[in-house]
PDB file of N, CA and C in Angstrom:
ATOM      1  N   UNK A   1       0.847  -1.179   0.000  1.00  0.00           N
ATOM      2  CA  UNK A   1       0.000   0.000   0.000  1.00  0.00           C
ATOM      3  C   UNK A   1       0.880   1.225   0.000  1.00  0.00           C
ATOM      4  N   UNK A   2       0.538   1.896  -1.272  1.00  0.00           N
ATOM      5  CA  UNK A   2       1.629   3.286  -0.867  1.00  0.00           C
ATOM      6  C   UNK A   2       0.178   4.292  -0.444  1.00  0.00           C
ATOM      7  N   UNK A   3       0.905   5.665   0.263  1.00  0.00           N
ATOM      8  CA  UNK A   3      -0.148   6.797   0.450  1.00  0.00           C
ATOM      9  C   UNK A   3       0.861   7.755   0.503  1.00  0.00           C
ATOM     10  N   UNK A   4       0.008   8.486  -0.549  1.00  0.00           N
ATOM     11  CA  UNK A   4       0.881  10.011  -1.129  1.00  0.00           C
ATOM     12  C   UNK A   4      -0.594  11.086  -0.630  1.00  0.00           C
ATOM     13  N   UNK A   5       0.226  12.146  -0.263  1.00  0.00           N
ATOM     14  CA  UNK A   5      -0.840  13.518  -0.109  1.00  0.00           C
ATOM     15  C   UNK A   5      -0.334  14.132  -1.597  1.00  0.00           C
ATOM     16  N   UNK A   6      -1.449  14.779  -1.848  1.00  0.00           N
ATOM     17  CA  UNK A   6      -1.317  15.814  -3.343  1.00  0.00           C
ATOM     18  C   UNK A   6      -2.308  16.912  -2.799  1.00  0.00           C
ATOM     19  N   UNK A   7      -2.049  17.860  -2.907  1.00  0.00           N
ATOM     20  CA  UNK A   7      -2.937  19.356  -2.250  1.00  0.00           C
ATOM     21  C   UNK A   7      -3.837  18.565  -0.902  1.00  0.00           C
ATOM     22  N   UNK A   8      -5.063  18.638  -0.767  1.00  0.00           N
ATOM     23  CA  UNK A   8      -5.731  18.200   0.109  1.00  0.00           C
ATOM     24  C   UNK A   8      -6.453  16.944   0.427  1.00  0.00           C
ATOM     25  N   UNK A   9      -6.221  15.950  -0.358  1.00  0.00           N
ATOM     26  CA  UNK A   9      -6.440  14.955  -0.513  1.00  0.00           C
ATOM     27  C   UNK A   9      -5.235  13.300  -0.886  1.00  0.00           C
ATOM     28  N   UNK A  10      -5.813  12.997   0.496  1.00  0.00           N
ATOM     29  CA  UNK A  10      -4.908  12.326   0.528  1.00  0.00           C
ATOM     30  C   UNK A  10      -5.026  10.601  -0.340  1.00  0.00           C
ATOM     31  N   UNK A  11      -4.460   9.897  -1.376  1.00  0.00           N
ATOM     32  CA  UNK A  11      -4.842   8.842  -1.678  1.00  0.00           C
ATOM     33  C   UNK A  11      -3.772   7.817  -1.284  1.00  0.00           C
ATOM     34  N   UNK A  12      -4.515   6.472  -1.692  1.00  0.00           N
ATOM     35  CA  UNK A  12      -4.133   5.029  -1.386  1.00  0.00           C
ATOM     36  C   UNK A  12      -3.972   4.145  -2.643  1.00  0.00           C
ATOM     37  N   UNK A  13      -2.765   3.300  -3.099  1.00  0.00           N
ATOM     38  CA  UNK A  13      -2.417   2.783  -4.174  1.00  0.00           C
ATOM     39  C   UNK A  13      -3.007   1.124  -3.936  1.00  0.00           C
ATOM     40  N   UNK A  14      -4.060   0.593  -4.187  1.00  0.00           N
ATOM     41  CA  UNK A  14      -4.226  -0.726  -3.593  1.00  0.00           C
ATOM     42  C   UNK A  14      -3.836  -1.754  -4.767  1.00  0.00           C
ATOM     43  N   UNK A  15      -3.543  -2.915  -4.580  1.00  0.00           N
ATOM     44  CA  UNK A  15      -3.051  -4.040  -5.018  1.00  0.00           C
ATOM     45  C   UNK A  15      -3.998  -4.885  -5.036  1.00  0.00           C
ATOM     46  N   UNK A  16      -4.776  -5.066  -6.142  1.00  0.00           N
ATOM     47  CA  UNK A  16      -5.833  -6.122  -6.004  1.00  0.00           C
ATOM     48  C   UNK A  16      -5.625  -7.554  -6.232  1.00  0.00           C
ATOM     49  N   UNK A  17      -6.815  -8.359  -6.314  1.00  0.00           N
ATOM     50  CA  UNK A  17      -6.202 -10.069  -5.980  1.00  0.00           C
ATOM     51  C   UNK A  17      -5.802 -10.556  -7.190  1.00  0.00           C
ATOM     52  N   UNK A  18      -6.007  -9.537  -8.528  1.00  0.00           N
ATOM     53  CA  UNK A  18      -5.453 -10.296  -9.905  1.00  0.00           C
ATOM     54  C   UNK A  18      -4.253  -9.504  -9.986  1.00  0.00           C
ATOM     55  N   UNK A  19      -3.975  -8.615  -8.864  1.00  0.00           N
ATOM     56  CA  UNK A  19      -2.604  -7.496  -8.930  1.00  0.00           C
ATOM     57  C   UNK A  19      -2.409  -6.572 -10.019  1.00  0.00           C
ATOM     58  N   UNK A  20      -3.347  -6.119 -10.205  1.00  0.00           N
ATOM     59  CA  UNK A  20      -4.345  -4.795 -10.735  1.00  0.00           C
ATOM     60  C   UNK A  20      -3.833  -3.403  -9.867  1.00  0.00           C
ATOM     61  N   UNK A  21      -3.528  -2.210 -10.321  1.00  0.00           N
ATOM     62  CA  UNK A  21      -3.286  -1.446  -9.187  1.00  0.00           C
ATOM     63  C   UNK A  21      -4.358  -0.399  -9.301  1.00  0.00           C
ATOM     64  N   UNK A  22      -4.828  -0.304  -8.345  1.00  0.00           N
ATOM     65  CA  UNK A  22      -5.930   0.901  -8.173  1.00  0.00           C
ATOM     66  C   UNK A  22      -6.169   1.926  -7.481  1.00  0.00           C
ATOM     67  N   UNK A  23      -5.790   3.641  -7.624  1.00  0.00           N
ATOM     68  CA  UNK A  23      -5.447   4.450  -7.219  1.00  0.00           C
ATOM     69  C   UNK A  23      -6.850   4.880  -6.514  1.00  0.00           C
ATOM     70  N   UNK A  24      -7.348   5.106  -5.136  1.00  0.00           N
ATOM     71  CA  UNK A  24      -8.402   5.574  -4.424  1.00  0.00           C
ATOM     72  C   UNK A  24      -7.981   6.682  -3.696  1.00  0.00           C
ATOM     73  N   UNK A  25      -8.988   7.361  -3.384  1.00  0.00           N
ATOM     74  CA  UNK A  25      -8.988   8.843  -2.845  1.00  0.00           C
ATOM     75  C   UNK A  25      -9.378   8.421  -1.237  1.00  0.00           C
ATOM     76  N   UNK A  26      -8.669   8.671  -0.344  1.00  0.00           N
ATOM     77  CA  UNK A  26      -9.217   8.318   1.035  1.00  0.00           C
ATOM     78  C   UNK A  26     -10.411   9.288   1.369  1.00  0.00           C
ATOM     79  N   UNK A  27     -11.402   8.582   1.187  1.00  0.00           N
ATOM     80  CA  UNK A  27     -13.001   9.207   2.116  1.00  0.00           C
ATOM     81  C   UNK A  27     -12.985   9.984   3.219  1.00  0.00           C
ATOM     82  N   UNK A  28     -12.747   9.066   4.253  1.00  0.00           N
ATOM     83  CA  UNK A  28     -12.377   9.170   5.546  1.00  0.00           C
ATOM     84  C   UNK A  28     -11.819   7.894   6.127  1.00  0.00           C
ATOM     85  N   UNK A  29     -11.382   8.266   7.670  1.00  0.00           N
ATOM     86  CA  UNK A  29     -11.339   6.670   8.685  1.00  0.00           C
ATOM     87  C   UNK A  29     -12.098   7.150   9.856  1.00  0.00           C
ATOM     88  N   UNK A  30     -12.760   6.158  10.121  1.00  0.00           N
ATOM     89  CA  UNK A  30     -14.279   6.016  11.087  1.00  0.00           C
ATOM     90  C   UNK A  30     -13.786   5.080  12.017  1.00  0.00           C
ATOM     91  N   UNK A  31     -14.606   5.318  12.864  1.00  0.00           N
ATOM     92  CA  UNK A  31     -14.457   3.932  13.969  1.00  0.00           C
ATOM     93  C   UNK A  31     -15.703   3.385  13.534  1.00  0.00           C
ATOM     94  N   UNK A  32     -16.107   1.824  14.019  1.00  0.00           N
ATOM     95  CA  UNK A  32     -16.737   0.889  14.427  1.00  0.00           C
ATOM     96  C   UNK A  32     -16.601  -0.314  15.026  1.00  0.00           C
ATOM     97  N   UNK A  33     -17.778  -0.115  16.027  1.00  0.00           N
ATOM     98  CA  UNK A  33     -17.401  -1.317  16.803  1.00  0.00           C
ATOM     99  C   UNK A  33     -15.949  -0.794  17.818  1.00  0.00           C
ATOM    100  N   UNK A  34     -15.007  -1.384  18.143  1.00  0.00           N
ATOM    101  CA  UNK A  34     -14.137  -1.268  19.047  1.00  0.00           C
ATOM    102  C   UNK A  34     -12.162  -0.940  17.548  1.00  0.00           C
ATOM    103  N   UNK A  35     -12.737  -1.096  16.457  1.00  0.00           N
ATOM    104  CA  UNK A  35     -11.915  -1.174  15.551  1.00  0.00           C
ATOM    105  C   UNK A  35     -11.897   0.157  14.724  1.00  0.00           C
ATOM    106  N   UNK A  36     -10.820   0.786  13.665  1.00  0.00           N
ATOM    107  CA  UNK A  36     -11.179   2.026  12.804  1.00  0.00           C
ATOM    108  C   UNK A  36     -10.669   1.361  11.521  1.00  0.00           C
ATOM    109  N   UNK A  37     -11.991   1.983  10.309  1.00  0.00           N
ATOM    110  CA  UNK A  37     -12.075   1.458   9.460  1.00  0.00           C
ATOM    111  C   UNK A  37     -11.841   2.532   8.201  1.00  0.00           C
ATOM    112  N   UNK A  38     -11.647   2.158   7.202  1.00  0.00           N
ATOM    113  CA  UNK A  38     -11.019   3.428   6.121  1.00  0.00           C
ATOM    114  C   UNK A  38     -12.169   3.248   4.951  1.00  0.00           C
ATOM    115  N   UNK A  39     -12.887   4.109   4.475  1.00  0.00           N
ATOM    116  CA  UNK A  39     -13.393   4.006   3.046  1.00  0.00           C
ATOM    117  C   UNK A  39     -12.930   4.497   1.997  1.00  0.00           C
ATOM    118  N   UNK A  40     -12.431   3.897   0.947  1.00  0.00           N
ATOM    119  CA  UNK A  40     -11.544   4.416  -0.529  1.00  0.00           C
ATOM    120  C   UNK A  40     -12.394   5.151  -1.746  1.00  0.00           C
ATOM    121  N   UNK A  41     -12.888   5.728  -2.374  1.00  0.00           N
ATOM    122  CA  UNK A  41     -13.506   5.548  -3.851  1.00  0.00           C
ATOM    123  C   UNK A  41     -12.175   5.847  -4.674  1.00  0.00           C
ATOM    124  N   UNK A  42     -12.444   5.023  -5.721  1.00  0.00           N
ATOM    125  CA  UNK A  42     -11.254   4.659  -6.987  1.00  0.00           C
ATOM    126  C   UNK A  42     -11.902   6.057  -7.428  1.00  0.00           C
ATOM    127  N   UNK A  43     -10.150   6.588  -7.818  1.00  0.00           N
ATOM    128  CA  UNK A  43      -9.772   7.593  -8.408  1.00  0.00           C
ATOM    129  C   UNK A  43     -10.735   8.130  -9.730  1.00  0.00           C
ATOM    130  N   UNK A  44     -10.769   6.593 -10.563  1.00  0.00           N
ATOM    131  CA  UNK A  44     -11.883   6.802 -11.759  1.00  0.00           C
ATOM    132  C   UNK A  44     -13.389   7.211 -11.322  1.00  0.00           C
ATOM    133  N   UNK A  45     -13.789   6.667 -10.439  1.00  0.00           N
ATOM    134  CA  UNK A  45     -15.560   7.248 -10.307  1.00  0.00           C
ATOM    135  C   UNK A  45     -15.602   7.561  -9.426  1.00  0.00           C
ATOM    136  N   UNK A  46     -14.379   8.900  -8.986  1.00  0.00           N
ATOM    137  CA  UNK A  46     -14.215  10.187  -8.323  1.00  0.00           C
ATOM    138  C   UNK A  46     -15.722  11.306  -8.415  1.00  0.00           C
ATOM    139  N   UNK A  47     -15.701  10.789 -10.004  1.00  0.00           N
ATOM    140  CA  UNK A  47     -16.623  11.741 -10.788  1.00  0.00           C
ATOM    141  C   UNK A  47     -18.261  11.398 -10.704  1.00  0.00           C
ATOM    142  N   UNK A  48     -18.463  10.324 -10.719  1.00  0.00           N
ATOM    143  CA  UNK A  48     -19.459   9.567 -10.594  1.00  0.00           C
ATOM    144  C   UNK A  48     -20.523   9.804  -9.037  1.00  0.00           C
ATOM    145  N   UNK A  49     -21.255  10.230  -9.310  1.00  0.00           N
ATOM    146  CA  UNK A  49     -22.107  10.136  -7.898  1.00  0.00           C
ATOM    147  C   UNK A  49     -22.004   8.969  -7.026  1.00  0.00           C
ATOM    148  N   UNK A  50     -22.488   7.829  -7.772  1.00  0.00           N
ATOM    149  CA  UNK A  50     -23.010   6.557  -7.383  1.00  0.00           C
ATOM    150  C   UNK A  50     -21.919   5.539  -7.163  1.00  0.00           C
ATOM    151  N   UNK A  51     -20.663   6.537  -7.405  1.00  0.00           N
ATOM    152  CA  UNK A  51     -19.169   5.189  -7.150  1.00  0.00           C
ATOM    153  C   UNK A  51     -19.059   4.399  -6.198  1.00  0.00           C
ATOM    154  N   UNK A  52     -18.423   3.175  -6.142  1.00  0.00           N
ATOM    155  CA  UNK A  52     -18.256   2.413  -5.503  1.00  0.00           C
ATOM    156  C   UNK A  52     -17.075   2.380  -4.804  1.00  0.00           C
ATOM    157  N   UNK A  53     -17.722   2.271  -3.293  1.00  0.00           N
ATOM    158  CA  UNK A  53     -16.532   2.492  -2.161  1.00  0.00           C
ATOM    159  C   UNK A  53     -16.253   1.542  -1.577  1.00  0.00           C
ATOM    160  N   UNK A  54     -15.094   1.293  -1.439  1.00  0.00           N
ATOM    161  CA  UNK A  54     -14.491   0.643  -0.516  1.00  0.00           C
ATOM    162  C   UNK A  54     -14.062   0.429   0.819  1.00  0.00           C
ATOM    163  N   UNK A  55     -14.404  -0.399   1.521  1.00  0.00           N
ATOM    164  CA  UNK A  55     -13.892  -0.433   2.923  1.00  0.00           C
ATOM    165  C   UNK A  55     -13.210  -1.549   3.537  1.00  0.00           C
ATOM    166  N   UNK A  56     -12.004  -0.860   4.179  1.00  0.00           N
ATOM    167  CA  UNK A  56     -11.355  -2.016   4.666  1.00  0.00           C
ATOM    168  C   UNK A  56     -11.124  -1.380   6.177  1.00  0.00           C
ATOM    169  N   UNK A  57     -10.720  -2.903   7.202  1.00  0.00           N
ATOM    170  CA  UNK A  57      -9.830  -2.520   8.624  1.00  0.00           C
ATOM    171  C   UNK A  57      -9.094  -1.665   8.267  1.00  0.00           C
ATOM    172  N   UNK A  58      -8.990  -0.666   9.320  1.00  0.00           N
ATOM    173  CA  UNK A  58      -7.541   0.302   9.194  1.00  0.00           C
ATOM    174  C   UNK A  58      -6.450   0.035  10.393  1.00  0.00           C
ATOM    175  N   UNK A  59      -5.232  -0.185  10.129  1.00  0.00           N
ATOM    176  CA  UNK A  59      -4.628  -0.007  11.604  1.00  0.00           C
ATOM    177  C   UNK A  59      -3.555   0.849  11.457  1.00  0.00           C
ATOM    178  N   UNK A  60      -2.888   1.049  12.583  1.00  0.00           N
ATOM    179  CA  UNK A  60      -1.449   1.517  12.758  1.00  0.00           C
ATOM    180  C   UNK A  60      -0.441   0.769  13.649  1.00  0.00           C
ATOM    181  N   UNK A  61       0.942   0.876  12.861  1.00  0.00           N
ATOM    182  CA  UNK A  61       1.746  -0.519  13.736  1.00  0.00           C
ATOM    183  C   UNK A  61       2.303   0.882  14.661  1.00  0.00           C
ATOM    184  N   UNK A  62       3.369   0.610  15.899  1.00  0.00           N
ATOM    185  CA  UNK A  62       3.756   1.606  16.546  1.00  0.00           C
ATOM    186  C   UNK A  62       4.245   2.688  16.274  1.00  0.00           C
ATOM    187  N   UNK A  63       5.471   2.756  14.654  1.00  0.00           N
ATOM    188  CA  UNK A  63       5.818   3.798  13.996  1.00  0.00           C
ATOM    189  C   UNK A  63       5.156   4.242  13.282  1.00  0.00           C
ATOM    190  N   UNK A  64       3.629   4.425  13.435  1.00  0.00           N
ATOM    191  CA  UNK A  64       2.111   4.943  12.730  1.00  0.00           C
ATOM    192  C   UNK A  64       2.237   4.777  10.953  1.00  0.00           C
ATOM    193  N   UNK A  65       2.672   3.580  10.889  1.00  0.00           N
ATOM    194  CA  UNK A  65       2.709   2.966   9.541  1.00  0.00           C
ATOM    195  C   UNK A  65       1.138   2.504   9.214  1.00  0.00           C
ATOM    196  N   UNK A  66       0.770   2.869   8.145  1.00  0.00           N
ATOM    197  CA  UNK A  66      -0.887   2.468   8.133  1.00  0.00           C
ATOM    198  C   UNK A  66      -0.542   0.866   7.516  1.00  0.00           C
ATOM    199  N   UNK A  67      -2.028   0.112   7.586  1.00  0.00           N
ATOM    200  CA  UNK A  67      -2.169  -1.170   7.230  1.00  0.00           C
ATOM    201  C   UNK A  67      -3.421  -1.357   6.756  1.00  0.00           C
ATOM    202  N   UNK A  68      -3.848  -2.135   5.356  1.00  0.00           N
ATOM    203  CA  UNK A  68      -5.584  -2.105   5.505  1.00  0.00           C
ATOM    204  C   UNK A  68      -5.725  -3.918   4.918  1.00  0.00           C
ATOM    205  N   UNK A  69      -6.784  -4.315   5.987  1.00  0.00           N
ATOM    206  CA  UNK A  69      -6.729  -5.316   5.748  1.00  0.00           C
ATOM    207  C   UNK A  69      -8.326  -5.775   5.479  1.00  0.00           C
ATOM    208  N   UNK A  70      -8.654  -6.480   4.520  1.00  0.00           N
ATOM    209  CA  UNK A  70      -9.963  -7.081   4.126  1.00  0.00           C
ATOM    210  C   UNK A  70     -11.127  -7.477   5.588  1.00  0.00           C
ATOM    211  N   UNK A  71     -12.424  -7.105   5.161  1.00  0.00           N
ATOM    212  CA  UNK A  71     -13.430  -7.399   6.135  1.00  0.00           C
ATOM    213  C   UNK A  71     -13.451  -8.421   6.201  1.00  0.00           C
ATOM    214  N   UNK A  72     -13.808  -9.813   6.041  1.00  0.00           N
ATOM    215  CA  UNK A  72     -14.186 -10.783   5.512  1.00  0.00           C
ATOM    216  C   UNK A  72     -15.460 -11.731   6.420  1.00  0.00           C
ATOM    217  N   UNK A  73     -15.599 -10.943   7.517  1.00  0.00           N
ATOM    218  CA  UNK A  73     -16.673 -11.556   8.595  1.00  0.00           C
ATOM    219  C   UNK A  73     -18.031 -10.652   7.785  1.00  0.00           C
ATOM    220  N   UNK A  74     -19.064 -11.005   7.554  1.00  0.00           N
ATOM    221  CA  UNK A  74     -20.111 -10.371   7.142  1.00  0.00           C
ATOM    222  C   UNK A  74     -20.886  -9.885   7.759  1.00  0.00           C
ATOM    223  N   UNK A  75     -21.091 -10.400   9.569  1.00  0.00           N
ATOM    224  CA  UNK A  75     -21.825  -9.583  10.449  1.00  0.00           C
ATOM    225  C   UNK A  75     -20.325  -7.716  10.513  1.00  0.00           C
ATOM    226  N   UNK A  76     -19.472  -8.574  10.453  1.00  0.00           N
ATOM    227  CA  UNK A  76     -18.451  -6.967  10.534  1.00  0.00           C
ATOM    228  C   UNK A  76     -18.629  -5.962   9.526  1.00  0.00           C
ATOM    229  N   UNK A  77     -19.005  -6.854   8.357  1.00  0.00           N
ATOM    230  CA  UNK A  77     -19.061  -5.766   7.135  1.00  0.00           C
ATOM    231  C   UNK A  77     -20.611  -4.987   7.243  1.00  0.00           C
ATOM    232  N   UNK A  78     -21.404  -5.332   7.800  1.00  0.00           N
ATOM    233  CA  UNK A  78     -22.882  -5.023   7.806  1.00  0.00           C
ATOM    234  C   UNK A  78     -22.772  -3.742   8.658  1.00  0.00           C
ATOM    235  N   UNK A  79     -21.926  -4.018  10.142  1.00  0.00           N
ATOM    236  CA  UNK A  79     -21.665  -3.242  11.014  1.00  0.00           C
ATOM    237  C   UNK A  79     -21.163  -1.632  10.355  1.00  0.00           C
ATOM    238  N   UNK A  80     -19.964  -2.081  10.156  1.00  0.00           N
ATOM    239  CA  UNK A  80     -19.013  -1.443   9.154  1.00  0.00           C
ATOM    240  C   UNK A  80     -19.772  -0.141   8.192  1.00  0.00           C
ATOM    241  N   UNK A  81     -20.568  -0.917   7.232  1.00  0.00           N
ATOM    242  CA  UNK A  81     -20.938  -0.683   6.006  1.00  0.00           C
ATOM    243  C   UNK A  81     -22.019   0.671   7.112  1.00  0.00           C
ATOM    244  N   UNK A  82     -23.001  -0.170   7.903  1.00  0.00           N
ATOM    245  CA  UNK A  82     -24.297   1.134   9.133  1.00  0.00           C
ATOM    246  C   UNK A  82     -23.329   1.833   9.104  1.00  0.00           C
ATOM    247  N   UNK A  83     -22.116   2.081  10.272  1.00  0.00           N
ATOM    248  CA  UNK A  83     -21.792   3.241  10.601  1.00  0.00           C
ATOM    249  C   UNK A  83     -21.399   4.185   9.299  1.00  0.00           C
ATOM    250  N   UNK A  84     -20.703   3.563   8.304  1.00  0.00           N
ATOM    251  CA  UNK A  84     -20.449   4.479   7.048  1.00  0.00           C
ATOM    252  C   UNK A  84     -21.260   5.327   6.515  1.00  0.00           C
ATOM    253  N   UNK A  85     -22.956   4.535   6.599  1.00  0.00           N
ATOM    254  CA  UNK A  85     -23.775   5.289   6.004  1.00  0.00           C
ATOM    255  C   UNK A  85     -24.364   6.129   7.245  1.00  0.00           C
ATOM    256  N   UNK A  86     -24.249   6.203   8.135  1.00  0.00           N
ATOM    257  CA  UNK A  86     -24.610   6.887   9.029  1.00  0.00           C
ATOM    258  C   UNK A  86     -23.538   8.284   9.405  1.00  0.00           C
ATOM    259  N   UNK A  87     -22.240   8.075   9.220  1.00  0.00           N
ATOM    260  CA  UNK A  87     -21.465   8.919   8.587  1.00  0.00           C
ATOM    261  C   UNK A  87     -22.251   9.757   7.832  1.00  0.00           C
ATOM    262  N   UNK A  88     -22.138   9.359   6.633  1.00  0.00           N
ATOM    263  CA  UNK A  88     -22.565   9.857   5.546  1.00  0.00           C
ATOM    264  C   UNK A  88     -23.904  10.972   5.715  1.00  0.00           C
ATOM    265  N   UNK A  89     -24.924   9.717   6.890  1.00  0.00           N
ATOM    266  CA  UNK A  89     -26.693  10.664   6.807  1.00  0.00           C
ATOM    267  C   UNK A  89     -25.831  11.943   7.761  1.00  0.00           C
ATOM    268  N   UNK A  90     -25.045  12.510   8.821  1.00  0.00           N
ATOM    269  CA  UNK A  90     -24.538  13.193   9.391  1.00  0.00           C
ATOM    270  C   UNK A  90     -24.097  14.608   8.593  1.00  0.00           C
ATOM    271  N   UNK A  91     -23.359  13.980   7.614  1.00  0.00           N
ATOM    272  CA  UNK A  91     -22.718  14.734   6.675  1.00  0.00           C
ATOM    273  C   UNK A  91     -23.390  15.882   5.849  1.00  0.00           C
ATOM    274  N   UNK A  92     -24.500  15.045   5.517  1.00  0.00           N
ATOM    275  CA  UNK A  92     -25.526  15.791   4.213  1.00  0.00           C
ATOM    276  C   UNK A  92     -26.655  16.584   5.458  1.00  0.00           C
ATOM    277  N   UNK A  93     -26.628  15.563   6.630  1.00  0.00           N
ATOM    278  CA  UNK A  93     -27.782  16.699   7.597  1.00  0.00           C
ATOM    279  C   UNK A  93     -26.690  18.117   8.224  1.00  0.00           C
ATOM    280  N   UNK A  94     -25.645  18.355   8.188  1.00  0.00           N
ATOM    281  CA  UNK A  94     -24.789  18.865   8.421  1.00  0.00           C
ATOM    282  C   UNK A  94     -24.502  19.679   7.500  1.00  0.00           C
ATOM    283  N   UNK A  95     -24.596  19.984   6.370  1.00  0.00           N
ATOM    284  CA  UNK A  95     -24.508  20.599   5.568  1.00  0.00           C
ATOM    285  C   UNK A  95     -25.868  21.164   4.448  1.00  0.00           C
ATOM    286  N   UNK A  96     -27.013  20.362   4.709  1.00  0.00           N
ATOM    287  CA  UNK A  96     -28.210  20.739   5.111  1.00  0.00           C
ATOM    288  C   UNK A  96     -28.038  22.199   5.887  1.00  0.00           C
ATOM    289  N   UNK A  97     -28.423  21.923   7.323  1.00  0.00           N
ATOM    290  CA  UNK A  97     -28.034  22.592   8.370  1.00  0.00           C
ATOM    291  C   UNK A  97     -27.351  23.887   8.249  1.00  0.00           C
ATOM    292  N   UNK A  98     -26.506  23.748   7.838  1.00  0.00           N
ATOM    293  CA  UNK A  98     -25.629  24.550   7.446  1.00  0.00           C
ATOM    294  C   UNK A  98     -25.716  25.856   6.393  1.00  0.00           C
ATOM    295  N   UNK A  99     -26.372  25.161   5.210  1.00  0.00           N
ATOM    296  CA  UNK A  99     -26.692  26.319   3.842  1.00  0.00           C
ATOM    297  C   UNK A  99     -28.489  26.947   4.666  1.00  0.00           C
ATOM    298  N   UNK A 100     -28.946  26.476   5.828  1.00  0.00           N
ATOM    299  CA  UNK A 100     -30.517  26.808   6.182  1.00  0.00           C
ATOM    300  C   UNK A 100     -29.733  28.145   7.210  1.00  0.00           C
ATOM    301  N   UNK A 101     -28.386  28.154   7.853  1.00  0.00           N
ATOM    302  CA  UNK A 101     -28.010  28.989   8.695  1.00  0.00           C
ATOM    303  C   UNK A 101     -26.992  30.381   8.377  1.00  0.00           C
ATOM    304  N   UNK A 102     -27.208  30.125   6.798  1.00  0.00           N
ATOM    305  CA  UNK A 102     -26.465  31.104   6.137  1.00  0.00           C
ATOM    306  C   UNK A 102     -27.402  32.246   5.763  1.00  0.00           C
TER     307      UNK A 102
END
């Protein structure tokens, strides 16, 4: 996994299982559950409303080296997947909110 900053956005180089490389824009990292988790969208459907995001475990080893490792429990990914979109309902009521206080 490499991670480069470019102006304000920081991305992630992932290595897929046919070893494909795929450049994603880091979303954010969230907690859930007792763990923090990272969501990616690929660089290509940046543009795209409806792109498809990615989420993996996030960790840090002691020299705050990041690590992202696959969900693969499906009650975790369900978990996972709520808080993301609940993220998300926060976000848009927040900025809602926001253009009503201007």
């Amino acid at each position: 996994m490499d991670e480069n900053m470019n102006d304000a956005q920081a991305t992630v180089t992932l290595t897929l299982d046919d070893d494909t490389e795929l450049e994603c824009i880091v979303l954010t990292i969230f907690p859930a559950g007792d763990k923090e988790y990272i969501a990616l969208l690929p660089m290509d459907s940046a543009e795209d409303e409806e792109g498809e995001v990615y989420l993996y475990r996030y960790e840090e080893d002691a020299d705050g080296n990041p690590s992202l490792s696959n969900i693969e429990d499906d009650d975790e990914y369900d978990i996972v997947a709520d808080a993301f979109d609940e993220l998300l309902d926060e976000q848009e009521y927040d900025e809602l909110v926001g253009e009503e206080d201007l």
